[in-house]
C-alpha atoms as a PDB file:
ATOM      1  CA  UNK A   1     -52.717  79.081-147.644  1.00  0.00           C
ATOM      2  CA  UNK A   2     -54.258  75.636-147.444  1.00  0.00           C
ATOM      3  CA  UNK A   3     -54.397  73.310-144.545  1.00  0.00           C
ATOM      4  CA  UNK A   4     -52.542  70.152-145.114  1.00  0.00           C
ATOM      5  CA  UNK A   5     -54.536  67.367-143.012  1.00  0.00           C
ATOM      6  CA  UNK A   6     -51.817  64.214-143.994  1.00  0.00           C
ATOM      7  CA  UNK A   7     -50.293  62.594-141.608  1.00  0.00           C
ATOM      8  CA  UNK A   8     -46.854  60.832-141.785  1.00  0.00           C
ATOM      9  CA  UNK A   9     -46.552  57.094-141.739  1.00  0.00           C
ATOM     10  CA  UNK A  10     -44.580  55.715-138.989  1.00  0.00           C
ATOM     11  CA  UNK A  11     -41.627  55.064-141.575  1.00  0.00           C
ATOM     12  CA  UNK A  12     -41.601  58.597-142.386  1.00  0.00           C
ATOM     13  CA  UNK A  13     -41.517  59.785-138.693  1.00  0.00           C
ATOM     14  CA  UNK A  14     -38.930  57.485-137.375  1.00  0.00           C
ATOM     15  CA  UNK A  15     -36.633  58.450-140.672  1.00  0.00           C
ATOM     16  CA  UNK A  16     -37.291  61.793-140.358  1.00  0.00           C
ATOM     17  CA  UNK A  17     -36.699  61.709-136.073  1.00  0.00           C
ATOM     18  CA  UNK A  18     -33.435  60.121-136.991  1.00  0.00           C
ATOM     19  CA  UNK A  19     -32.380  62.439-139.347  1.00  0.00           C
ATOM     20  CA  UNK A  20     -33.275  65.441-137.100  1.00  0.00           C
ATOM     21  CA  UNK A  21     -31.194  63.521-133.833  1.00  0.00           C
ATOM     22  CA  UNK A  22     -28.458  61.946-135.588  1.00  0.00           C
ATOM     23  CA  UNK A  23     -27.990  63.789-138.733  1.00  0.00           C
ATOM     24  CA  UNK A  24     -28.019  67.095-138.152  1.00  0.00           C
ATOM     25  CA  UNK A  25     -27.754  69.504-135.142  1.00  0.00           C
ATOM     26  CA  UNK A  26     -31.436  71.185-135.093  1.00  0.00           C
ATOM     27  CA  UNK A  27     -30.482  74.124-134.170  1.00  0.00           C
ATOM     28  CA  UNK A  28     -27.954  74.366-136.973  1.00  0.00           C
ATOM     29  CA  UNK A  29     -30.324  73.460-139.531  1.00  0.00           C
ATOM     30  CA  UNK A  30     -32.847  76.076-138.824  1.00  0.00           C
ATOM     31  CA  UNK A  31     -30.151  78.714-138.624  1.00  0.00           C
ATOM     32  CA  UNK A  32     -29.581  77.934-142.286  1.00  0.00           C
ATOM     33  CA  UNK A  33     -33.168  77.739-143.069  1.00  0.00           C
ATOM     34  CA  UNK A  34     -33.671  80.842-142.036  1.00  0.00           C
ATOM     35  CA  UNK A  35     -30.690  82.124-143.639  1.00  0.00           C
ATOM     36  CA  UNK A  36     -32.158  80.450-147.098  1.00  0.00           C
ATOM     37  CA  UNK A  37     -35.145  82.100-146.394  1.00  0.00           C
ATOM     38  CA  UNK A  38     -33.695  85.338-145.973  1.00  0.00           C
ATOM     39  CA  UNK A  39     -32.159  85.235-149.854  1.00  0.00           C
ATOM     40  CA  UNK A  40     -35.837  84.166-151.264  1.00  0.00           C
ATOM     41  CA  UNK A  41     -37.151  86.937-149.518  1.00  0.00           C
ATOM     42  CA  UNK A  42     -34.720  89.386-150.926  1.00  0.00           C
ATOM     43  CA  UNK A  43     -34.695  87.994-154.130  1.00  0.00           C
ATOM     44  CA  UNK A  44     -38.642  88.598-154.042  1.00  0.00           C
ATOM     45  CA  UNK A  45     -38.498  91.826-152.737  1.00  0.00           C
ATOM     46  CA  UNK A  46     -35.799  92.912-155.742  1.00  0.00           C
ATOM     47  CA  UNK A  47     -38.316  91.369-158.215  1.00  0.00           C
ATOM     48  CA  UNK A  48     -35.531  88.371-159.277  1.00  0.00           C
ATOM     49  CA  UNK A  49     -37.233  87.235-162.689  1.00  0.00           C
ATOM     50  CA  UNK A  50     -36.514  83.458-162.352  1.00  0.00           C
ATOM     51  CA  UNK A  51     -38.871  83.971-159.143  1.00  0.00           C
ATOM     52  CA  UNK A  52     -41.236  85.855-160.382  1.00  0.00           C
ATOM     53  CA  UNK A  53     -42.407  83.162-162.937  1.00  0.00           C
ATOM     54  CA  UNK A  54     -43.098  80.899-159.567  1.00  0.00           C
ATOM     55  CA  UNK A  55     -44.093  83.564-156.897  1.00  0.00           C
ATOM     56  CA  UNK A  56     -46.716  81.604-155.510  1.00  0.00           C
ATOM     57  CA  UNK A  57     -44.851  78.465-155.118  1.00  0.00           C
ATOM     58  CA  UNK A  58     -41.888  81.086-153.451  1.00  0.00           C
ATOM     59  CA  UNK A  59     -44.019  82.372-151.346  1.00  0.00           C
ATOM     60  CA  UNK A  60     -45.501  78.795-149.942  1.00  0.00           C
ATOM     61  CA  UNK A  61     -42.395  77.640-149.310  1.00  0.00           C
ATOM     62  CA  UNK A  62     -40.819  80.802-148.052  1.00  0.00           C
ATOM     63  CA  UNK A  63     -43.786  79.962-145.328  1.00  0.00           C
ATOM     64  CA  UNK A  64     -43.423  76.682-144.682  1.00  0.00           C
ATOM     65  CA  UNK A  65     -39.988  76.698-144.607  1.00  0.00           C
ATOM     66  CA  UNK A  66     -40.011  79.442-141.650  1.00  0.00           C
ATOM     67  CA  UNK A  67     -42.525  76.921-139.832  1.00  0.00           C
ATOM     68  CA  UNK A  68     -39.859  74.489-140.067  1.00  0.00           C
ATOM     69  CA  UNK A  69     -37.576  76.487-138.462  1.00  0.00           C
ATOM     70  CA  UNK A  70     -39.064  77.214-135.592  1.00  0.00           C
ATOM     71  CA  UNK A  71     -40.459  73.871-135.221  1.00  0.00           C
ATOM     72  CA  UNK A  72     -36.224  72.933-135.183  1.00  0.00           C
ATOM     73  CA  UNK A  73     -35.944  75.967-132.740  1.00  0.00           C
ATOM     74  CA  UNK A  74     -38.515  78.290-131.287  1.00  0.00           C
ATOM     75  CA  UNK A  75     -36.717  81.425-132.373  1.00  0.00           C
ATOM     76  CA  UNK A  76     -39.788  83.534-131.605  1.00  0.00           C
ATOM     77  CA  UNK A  77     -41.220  81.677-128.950  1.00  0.00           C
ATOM     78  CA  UNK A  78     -42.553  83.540-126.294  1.00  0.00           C
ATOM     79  CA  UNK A  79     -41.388  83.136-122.726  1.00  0.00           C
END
């Protein structure tokens, strides 16, 4: 997995604060992240062929979106 040293511009991070606080309940969002990423991973683990001709990109963004998540809400953070 490579390290992505970007930053956002301040455009970016004031669109994408707004969306997160006005748009859409955080919380909410990574419930159905999670839930997305629960289909990609069962569609990878049952071999779905329309996958397989993209596994790697799958599987980065099977990752990333689960960092998202709990970014949106710690599921697994430890108390």
């Amino acid at each position: 997995m490579s390290t992505n040293t970007n930053t956002l511009s301040k455009e970016t991070e004031l669109r994408l604060a707004d969306f997160l606080t006005k748009t859409v309940d955080p919380e909410s969002l990574a419930k159905k992240i999670r839930h997305v990423n629960y289909l990609l991973g069962l569609c990878l683990m049952c071999e779905c062929e329309t996958l397989q001709q993209n596994i790697q990109t799958a599987e980065n963004g099977y990752f990333w979106l689960n960092e998202l998540a709990e970014i949106l809400d710690p599921y697994f953070d430890a108390d």
